[in-house]
Protein backbone atom coordinates (compact mmCIF):
# COMPACT_ATOMS: atom_id res chain seq x y z
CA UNK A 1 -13.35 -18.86 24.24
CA UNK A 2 -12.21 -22.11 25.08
CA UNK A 3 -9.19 -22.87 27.30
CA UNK A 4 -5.86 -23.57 25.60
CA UNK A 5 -2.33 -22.95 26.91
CA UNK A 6 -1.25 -19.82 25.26
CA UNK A 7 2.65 -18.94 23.80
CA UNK A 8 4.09 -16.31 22.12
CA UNK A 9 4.14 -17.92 18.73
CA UNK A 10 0.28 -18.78 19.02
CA UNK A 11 -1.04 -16.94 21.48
CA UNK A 12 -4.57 -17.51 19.57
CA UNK A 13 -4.51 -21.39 19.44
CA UNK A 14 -7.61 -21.26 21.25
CA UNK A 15 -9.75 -19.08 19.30
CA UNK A 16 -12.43 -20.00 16.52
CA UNK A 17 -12.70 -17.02 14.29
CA UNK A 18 -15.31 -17.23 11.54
CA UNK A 19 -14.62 -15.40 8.61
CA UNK A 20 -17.45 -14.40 6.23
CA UNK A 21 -15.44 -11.47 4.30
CA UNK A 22 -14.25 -10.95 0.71
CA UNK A 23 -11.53 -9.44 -0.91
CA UNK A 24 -8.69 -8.37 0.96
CA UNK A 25 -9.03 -6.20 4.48
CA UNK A 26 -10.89 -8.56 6.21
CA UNK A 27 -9.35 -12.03 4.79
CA UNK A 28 -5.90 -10.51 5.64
CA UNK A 29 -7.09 -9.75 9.28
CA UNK A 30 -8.35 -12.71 9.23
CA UNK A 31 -5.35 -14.44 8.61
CA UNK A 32 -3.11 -12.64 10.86
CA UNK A 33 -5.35 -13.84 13.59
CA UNK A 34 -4.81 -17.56 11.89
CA UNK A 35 -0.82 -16.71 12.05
CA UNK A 36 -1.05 -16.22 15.31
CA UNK A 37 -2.71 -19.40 15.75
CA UNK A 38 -6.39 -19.45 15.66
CA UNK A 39 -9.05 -21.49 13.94
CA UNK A 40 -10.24 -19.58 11.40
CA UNK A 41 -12.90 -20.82 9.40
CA UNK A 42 -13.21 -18.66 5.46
CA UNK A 43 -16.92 -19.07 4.54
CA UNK A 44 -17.21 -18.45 0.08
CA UNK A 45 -20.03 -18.51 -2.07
CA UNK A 46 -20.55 -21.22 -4.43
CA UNK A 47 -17.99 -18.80 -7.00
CA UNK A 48 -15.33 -18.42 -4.48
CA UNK A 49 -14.45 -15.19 -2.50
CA UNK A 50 -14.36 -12.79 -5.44
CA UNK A 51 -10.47 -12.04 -4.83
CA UNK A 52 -9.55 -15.46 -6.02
CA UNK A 53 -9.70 -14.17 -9.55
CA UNK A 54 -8.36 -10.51 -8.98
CA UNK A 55 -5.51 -10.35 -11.46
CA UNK A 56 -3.60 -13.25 -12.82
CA UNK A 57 -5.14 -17.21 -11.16
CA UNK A 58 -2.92 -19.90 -10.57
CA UNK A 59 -5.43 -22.70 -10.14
CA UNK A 60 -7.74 -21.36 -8.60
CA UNK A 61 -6.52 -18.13 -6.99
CA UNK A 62 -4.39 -15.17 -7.31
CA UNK A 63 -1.46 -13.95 -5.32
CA UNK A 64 -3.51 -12.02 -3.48
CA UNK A 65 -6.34 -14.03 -2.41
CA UNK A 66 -3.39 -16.56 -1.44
CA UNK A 67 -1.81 -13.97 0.76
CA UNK A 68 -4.99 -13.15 2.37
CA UNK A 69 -5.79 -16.72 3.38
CA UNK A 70 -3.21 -18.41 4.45
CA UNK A 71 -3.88 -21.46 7.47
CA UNK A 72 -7.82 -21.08 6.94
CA UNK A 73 -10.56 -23.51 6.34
CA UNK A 74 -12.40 -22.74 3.46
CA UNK A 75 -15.85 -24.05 3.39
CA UNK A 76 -18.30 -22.88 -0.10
CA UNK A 77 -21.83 -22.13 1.26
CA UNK A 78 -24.85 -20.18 -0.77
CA UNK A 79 -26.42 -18.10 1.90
CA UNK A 80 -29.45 -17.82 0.06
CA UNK A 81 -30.24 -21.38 0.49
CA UNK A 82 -31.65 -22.43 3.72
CA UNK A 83 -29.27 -25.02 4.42
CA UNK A 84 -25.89 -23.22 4.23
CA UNK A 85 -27.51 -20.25 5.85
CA UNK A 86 -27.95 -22.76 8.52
CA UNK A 87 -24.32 -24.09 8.71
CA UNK A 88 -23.53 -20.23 8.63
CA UNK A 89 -25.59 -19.48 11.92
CA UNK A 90 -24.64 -22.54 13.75
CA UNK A 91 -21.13 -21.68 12.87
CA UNK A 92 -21.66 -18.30 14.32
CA UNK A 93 -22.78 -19.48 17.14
CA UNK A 94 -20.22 -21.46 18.35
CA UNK A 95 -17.39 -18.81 17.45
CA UNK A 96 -15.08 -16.60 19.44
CA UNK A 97 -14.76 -13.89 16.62
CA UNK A 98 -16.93 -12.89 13.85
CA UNK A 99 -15.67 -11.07 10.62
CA UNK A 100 -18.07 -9.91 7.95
CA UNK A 101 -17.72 -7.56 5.02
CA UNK A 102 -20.81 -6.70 3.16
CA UNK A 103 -22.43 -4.08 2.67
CA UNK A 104 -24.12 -1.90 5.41
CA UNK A 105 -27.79 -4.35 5.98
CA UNK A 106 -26.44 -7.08 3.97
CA UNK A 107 -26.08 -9.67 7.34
CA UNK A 108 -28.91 -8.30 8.79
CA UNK A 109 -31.26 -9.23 5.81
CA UNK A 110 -29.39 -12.65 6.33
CA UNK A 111 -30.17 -12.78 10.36
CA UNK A 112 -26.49 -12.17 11.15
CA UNK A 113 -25.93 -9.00 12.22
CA UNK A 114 -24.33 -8.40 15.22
CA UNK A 115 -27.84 -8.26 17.59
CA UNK A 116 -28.54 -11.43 15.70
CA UNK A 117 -25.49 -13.17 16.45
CA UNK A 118 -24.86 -12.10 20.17
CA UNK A 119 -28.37 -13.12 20.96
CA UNK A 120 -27.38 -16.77 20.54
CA UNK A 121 -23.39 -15.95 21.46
CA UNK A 122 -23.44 -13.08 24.11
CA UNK A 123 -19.56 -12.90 24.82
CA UNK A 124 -19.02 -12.74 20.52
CA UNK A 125 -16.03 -10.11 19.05
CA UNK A 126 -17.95 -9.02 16.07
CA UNK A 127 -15.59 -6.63 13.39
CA UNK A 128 -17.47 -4.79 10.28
CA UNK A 129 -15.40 -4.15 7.98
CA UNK A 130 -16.75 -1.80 5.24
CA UNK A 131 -15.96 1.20 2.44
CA UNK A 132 -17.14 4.15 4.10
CA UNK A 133 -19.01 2.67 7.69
CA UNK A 134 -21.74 1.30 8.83
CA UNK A 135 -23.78 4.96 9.12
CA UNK A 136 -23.53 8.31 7.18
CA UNK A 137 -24.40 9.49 3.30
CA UNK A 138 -22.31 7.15 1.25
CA UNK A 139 -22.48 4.12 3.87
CA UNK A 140 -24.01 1.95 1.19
CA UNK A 141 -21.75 3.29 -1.50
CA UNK A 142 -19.56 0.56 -3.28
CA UNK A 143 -15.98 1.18 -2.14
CA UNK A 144 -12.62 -0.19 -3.42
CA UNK A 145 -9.15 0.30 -2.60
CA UNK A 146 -9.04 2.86 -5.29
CA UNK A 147 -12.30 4.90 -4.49
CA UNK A 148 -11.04 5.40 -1.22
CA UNK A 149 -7.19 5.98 -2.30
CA UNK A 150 -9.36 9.04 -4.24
CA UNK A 151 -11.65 10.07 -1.73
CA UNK A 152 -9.56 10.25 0.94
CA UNK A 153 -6.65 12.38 -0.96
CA UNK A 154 -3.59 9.79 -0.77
CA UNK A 155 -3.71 10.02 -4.69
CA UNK A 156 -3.69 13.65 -4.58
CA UNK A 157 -0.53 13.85 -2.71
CA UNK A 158 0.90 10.87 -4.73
CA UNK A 159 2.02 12.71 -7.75
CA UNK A 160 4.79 11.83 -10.40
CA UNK A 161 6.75 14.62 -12.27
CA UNK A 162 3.53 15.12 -14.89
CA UNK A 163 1.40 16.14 -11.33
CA UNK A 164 -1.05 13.43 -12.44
CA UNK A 165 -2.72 11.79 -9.04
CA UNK A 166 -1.57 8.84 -8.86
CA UNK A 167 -2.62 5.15 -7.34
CA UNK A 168 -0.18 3.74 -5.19
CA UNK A 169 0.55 0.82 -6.49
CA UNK A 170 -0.57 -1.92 -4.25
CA UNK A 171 -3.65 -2.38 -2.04
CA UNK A 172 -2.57 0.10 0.18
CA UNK A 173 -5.84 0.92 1.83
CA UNK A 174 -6.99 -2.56 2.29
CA UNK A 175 -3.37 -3.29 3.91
CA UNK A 176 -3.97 -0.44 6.71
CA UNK A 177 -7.65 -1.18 7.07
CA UNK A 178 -6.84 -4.93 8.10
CA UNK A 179 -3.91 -3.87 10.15
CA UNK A 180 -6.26 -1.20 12.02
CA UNK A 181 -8.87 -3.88 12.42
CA UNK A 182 -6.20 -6.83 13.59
CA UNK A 183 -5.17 -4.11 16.58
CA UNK A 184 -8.74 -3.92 17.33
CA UNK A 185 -9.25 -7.03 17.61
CA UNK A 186 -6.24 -7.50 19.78
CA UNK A 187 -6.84 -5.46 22.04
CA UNK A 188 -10.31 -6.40 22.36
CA UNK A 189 -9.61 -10.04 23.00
CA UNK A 190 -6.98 -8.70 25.41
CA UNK A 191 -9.80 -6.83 27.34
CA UNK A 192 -12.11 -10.24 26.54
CA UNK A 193 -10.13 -11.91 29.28
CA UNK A 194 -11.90 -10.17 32.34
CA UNK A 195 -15.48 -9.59 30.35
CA UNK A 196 -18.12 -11.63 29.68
CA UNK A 197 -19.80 -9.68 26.94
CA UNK A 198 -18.83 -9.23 23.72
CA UNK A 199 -18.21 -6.37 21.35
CA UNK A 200 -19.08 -4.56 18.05
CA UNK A 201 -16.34 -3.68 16.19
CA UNK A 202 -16.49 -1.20 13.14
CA UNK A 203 -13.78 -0.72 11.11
CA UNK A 204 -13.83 1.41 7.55
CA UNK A 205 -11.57 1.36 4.59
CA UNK A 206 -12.62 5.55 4.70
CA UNK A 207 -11.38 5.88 8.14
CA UNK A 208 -8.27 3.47 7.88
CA UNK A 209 -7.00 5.67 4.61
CA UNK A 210 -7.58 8.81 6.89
CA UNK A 211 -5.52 7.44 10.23
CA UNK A 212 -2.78 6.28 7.58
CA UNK A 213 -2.51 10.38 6.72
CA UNK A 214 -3.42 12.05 10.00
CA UNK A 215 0.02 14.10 9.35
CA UNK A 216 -0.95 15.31 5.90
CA UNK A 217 -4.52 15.98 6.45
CA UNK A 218 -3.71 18.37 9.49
CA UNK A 219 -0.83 20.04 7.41
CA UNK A 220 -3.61 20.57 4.84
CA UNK A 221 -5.62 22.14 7.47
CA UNK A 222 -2.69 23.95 9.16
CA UNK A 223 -1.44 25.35 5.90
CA UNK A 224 -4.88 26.13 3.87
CA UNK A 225 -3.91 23.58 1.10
CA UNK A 226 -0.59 20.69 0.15
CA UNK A 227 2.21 21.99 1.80
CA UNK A 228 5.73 22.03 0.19
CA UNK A 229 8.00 18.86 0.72
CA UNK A 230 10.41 19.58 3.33
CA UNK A 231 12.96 17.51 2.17
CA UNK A 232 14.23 19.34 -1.33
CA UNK A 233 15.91 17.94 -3.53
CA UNK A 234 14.53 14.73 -2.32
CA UNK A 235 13.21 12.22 -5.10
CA UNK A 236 13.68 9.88 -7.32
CA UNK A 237 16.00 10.41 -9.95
CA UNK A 238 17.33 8.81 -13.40
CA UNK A 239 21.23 7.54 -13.59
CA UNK A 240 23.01 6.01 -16.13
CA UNK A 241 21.14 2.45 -15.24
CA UNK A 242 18.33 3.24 -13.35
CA UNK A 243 16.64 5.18 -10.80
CA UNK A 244 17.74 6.00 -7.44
CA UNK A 245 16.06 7.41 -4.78
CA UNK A 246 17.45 10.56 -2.53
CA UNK A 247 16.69 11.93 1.10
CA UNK A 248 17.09 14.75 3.19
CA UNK A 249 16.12 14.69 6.89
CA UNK A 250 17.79 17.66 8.28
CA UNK A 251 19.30 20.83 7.17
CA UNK A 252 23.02 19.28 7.49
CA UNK A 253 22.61 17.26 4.86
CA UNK A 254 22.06 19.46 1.54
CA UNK A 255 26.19 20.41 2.08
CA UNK A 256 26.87 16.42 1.82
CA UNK A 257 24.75 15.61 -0.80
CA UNK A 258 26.31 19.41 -2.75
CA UNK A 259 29.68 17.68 -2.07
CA UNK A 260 29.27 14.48 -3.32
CA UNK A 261 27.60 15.76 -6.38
CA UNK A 262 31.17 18.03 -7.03
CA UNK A 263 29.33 21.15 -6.90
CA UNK A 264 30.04 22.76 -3.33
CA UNK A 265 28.69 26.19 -4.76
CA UNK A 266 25.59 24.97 -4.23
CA UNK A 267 25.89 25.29 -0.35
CA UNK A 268 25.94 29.07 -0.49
CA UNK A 269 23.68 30.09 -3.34
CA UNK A 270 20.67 31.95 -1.46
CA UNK A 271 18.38 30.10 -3.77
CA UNK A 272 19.09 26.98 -1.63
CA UNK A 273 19.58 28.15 2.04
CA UNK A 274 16.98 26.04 3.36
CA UNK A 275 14.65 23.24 2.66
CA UNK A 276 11.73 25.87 1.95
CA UNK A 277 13.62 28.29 -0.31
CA UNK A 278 14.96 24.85 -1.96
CA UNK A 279 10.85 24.05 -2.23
CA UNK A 280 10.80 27.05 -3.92
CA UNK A 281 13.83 26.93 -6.63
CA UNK A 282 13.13 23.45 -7.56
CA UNK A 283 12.34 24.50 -10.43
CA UNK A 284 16.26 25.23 -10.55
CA UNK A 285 17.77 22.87 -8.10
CA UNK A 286 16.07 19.69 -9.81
CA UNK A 287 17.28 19.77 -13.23
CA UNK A 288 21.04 20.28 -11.66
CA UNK A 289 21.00 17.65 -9.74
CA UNK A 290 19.35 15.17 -12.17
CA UNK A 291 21.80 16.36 -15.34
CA UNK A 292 24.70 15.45 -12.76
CA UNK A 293 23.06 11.99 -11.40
CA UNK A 294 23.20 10.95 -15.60
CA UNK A 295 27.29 11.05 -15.16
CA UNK A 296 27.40 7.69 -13.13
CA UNK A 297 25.39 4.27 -13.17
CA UNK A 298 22.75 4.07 -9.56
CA UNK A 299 25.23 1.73 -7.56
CA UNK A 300 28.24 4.77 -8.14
CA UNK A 301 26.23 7.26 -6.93
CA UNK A 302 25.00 5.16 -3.86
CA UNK A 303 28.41 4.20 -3.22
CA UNK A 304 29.46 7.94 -2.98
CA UNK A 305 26.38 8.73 -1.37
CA UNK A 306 27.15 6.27 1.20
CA UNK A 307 30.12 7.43 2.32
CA UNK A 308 29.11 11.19 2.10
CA UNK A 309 26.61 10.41 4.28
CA UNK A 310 23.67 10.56 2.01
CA UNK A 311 20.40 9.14 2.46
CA UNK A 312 20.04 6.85 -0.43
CA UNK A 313 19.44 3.65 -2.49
CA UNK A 314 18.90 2.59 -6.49
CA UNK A 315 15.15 2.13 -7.10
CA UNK A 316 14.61 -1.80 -6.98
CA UNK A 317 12.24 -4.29 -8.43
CA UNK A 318 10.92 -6.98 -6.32
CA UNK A 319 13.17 -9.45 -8.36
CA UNK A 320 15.67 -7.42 -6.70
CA UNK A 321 14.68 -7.79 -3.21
CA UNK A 322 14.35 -11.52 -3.73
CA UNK A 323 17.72 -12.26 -4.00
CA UNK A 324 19.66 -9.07 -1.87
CA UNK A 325 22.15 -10.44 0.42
CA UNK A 326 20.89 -8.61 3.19
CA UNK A 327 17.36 -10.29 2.44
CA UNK A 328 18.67 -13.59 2.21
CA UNK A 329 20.99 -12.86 5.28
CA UNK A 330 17.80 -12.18 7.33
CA UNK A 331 15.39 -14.86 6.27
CA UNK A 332 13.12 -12.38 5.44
CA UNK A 333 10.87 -14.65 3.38
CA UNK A 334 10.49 -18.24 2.32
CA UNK A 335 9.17 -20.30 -0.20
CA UNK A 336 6.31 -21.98 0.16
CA UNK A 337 5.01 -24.97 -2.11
CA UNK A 338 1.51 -23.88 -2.69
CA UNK A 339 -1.34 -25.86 -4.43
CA UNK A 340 -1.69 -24.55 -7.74
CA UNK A 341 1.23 -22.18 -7.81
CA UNK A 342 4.15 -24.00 -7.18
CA UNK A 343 6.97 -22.36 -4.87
CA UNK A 344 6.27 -18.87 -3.95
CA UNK A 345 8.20 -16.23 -1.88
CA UNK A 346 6.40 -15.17 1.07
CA UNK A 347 7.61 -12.36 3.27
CA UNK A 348 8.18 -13.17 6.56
CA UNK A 349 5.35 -10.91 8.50
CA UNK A 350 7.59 -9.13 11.16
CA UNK A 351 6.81 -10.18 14.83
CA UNK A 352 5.90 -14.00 14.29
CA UNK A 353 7.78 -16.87 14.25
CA UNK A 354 9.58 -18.04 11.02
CA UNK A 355 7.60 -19.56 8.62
CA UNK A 356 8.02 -23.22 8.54
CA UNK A 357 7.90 -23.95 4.54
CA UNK A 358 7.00 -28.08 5.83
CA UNK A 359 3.58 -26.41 7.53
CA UNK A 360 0.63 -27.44 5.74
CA UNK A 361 -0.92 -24.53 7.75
CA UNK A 362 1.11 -22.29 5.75
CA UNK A 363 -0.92 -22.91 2.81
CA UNK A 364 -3.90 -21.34 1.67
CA UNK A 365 -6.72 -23.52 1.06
CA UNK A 366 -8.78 -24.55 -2.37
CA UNK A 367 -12.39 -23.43 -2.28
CA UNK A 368 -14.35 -25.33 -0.49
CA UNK A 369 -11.88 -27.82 0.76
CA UNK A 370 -12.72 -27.50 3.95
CA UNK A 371 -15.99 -28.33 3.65
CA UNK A 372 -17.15 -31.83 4.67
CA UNK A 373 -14.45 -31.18 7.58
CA UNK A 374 -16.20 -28.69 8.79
CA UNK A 375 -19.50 -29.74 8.68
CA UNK A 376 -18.76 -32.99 10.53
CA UNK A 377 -16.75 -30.89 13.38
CA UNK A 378 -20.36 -29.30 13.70
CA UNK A 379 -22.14 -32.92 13.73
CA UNK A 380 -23.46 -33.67 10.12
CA UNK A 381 -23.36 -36.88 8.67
CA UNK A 382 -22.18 -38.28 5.91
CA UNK A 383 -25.96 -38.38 4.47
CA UNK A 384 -26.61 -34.55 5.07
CA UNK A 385 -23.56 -33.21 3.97
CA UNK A 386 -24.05 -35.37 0.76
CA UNK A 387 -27.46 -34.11 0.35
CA UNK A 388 -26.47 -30.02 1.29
CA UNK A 389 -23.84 -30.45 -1.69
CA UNK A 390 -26.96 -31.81 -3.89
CA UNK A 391 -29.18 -29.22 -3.43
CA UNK A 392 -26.17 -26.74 -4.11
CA UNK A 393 -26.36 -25.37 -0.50
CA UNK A 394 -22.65 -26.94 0.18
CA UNK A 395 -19.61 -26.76 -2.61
């Protein structure tokens, strides 16, 4: 790791990171590392990382792939050709952290597996980042946000008022998984400081989705099957307008929320004693409380809710968010003027610095845009790189 200054706003300026992953748990730890500073060099195929074109493209990537990629290079290399397998290994060679996500024996087929990689860089942080591990019965398995949403039982505790399992709906798993594998990373560049050698890192969507529900999986256990919500008559509910969303915490709050619903005979009726017997007579409870919630529009019953001391706010849309004055109070995003997209919202990610909507580093990159930059940084000339992008080798 080379020598650089550090600060609190980049306390990575001085690391070259060398991203080879796809999709979105190791481009988004990726880029948290680039956030924070680092050089962080995206290597695609030819096609582009396959994200770019997961759900609607503006230009030439989606909101996601944007989000995961922000203040990267991108360089376009085939690794099946000889020559951009070469630009991969010298690149590996010369970084600080490597991030891969194929496959289990994917990179070492390719001669960049982690003995491959510290045998030319010794003091290298190398992170795997797969769908189930690197060892085990379904290690080779194709994973996705969703197969592991499913296998590892957050969709069977996510469901609506038809008890269908349902998806949560974002890339939950992937967002956990990078976060898991960020902290890793952390705190082994933390430890890097006093150690020459370098590390192996192996980080699985499987195991991130189970550390997200450590709670629920030993109440499972604890219990012999899905426990009953301690929180009843917590939910969401319908109003005149909308949804809004309710809360209990502790026991002291079912006679607040009985109040400011006008029906203070609730508090008393043995049915509802408790947050378990309430479990139990939901079957009661719930339909009271929603045929009373349909008197009044969301924003009443907050209101009342408020100042009963109620747990509560109106279900909101991102549209919503975007222009609450509390939101706009905090600066908790910006817009950005990205390539292809135009202005877009980005949420401030909590802990760094504000982002600076003039940074060019803000951006994420085009495929390949990178490319001739980075192959001169690692001494190419002009006729090489014009004959790698001939051959196909370079994009």
């Amino acid at each position: 790791m080379s020598q650089v200054k550090p600060s609190y706003e980049k306390p990575f300026a001085s690391l070259k990171v060398l991203d080879l992953s796809q999709g979105f748990a190791g481009p988004y730890c990726a880029q948290l590392l680039a956030q924070y500073g680092a050089d962080v060099t995206k290597v695609e195929p030819p096609e582009g990382d396959w994200a770019r074109n997961l759900g609607i493209v503006y230009g030439d990537q989606s909101t996601i792939a944007m989000t995961a990629n922000r203040g990267k290079k991108s360089i376009a290399l085939d690794l099946k050709s000889e020559g951009g397998l070469a630009v991969v290994k010298e690149l590996a060679r010369q970084c600080d952290v490597f991030i891969e996500g194929f496959r289990p024996g994917v990179c070492a087929r390719f001669g960049l597996s982690y003995d491959h990689v510290r045998a030319v860089n010794p003091g290298v942080i190398y992170l795997s980042i797969s769908g189930f591990g690197q060892e085990g019965p379904y290690a080779r398995e194709p994973a996705t946000d969703t197969v592991l949403q499913s296998f590892s039982g957050l969709m069977s505790i996510n469901r609506g008022n038809d008890e269908v399992p349902h998806r949560v709906g974002h890339y939950i798993v992937d967002c956990v998984t990078a976060l898991y594998a960020y902290q890793a990373l952390s705190s082994a560049l933390y430890a890097k400081r006093d150690l020459a050698e370098g590390r192996l890192i192996d980080c699985s969507l499987m195991q991130a989705a189970a550390a997200l529900q450590t709670s629920k999986i030993a109440d499972y256990h604890l219990e012999g099957g899905v426990p009953a919500e301690n929180n009843s008559p917590a939910g969401s509910y319908d109003t005149q307008d909308g949804y809004i969303a309710i809360t209990l915490v502790k026991e002291e709050q079912f006679p607040k929320l009985c109040l400011a619903l006008g029906q203070p005979s609730l508090v008393d009726d043995p049915r509802y004693k408790n947050f378990a017997s309430r479990a139990a007579n939901m079957d009661s409870l719930g339909p009271i409380v929603q045929e009373i919630l349909m008197q009044d529009t969301a924003a009443g019953w907050a209101e009342r809710f408020h100042k009963a001391e109620v747990l509560c706010f109106p279900v909101a849309e991102h549209g919503d968010w975007l222009v609450n004055p509390h939101v706009l109070a905090t600066s908790a995003f910006q817009m950005m003027d990205q390539p292809g997209m135009g202005m877009v919202p980005l949420a401030q990610i909590p802990g760094t610095v504000s982002i600076d909507p003039d940074d060019p580093s803000q951006r994420a990159p085009t495929l390949g845009q990178h490319s001739r930059q980075v192959l001169t940084e690692l001494g190419y000339d002009e006729g090489k790189i014009t004959a790698l992008m001939a051959e196909g080798a370079v994009r």
